[in-house]
Protein backbone atom coordinates (compact mmCIF):
# COMPACT_ATOMS: atom_id res chain seq x y z
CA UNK A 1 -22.52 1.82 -22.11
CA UNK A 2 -19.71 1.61 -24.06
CA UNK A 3 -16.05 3.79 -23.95
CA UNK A 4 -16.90 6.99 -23.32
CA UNK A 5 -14.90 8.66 -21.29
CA UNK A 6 -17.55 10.21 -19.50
CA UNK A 7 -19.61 7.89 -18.39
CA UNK A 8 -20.10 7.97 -14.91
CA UNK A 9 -22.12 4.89 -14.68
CA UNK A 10 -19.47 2.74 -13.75
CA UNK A 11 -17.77 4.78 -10.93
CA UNK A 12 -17.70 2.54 -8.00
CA UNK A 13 -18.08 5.33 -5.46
CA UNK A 14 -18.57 8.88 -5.31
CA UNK A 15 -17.86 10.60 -2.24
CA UNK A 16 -20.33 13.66 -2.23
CA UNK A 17 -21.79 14.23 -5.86
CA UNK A 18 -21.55 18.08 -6.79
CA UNK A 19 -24.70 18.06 -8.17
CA UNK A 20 -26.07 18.46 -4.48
CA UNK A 21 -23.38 20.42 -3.66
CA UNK A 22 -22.68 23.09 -5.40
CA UNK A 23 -26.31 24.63 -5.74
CA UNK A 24 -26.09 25.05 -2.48
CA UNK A 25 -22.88 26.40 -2.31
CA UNK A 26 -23.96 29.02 -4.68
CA UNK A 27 -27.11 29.51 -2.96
CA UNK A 28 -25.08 29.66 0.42
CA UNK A 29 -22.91 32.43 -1.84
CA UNK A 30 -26.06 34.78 -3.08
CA UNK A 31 -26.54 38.17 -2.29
CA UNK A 32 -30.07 38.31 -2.64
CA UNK A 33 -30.26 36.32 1.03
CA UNK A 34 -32.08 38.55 3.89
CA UNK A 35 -28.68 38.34 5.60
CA UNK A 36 -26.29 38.80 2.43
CA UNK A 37 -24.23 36.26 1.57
CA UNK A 38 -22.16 34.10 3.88
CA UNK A 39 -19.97 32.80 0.94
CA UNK A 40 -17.82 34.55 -1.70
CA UNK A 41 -19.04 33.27 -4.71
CA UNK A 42 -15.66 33.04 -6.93
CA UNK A 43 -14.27 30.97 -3.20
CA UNK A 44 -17.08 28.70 -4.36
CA UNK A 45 -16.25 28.46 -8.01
CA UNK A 46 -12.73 27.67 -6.89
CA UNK A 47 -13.51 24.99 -4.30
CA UNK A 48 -15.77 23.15 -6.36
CA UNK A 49 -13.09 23.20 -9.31
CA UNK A 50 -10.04 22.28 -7.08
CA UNK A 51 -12.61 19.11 -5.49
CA UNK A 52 -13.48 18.30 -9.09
CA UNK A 53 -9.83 17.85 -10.23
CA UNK A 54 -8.45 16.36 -6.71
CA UNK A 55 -11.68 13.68 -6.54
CA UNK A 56 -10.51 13.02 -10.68
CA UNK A 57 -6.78 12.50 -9.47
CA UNK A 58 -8.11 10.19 -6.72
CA UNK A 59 -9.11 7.35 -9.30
CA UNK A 60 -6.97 8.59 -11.83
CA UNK A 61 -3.30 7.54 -10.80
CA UNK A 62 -4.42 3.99 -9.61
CA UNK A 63 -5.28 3.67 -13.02
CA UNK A 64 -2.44 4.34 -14.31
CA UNK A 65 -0.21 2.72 -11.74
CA UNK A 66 -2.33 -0.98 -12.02
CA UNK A 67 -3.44 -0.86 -15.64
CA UNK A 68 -6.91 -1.22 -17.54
CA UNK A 69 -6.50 -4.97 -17.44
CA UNK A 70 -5.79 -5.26 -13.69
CA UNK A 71 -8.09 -2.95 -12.83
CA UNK A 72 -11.07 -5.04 -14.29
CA UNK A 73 -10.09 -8.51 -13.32
């Protein structure tokens, strides 16, 4: 698995994964529905980059507040 900072493996919880999300979202946001779209599609861009950063935040500061070695004891 290694250090890469990306690896997601290792997360211990992840409230609601975009991946399910945000297709629907955009989906949700198309034009092409029979009713039009019931989302604006840049709200959606927005939302889902303002959750991303905010749900980042959420695991980032205890990090930094306890420490890599406290945090893996």
């Amino acid at each position: 698995m290694g250090n890469c900072p990306t690896n997601v493996s290792r997360e211990p919880f992840s409230p609601i994964p975009s991946e399910l999300i945000m297709p629907l979202a955009g989906f949700t946001a198309s034009p092409y529905q029979p009713e039009g779209a019931k989302l604006n599609i840049i709200g959606v861009f927005f939302a889902g980059l303002l959750g991303s950063v905010l749900g980042a935040l959420i695991w980032y500061y205890p990090g930094k507040l306890f420490g890599e070695t406290r945090l893996k004891a």
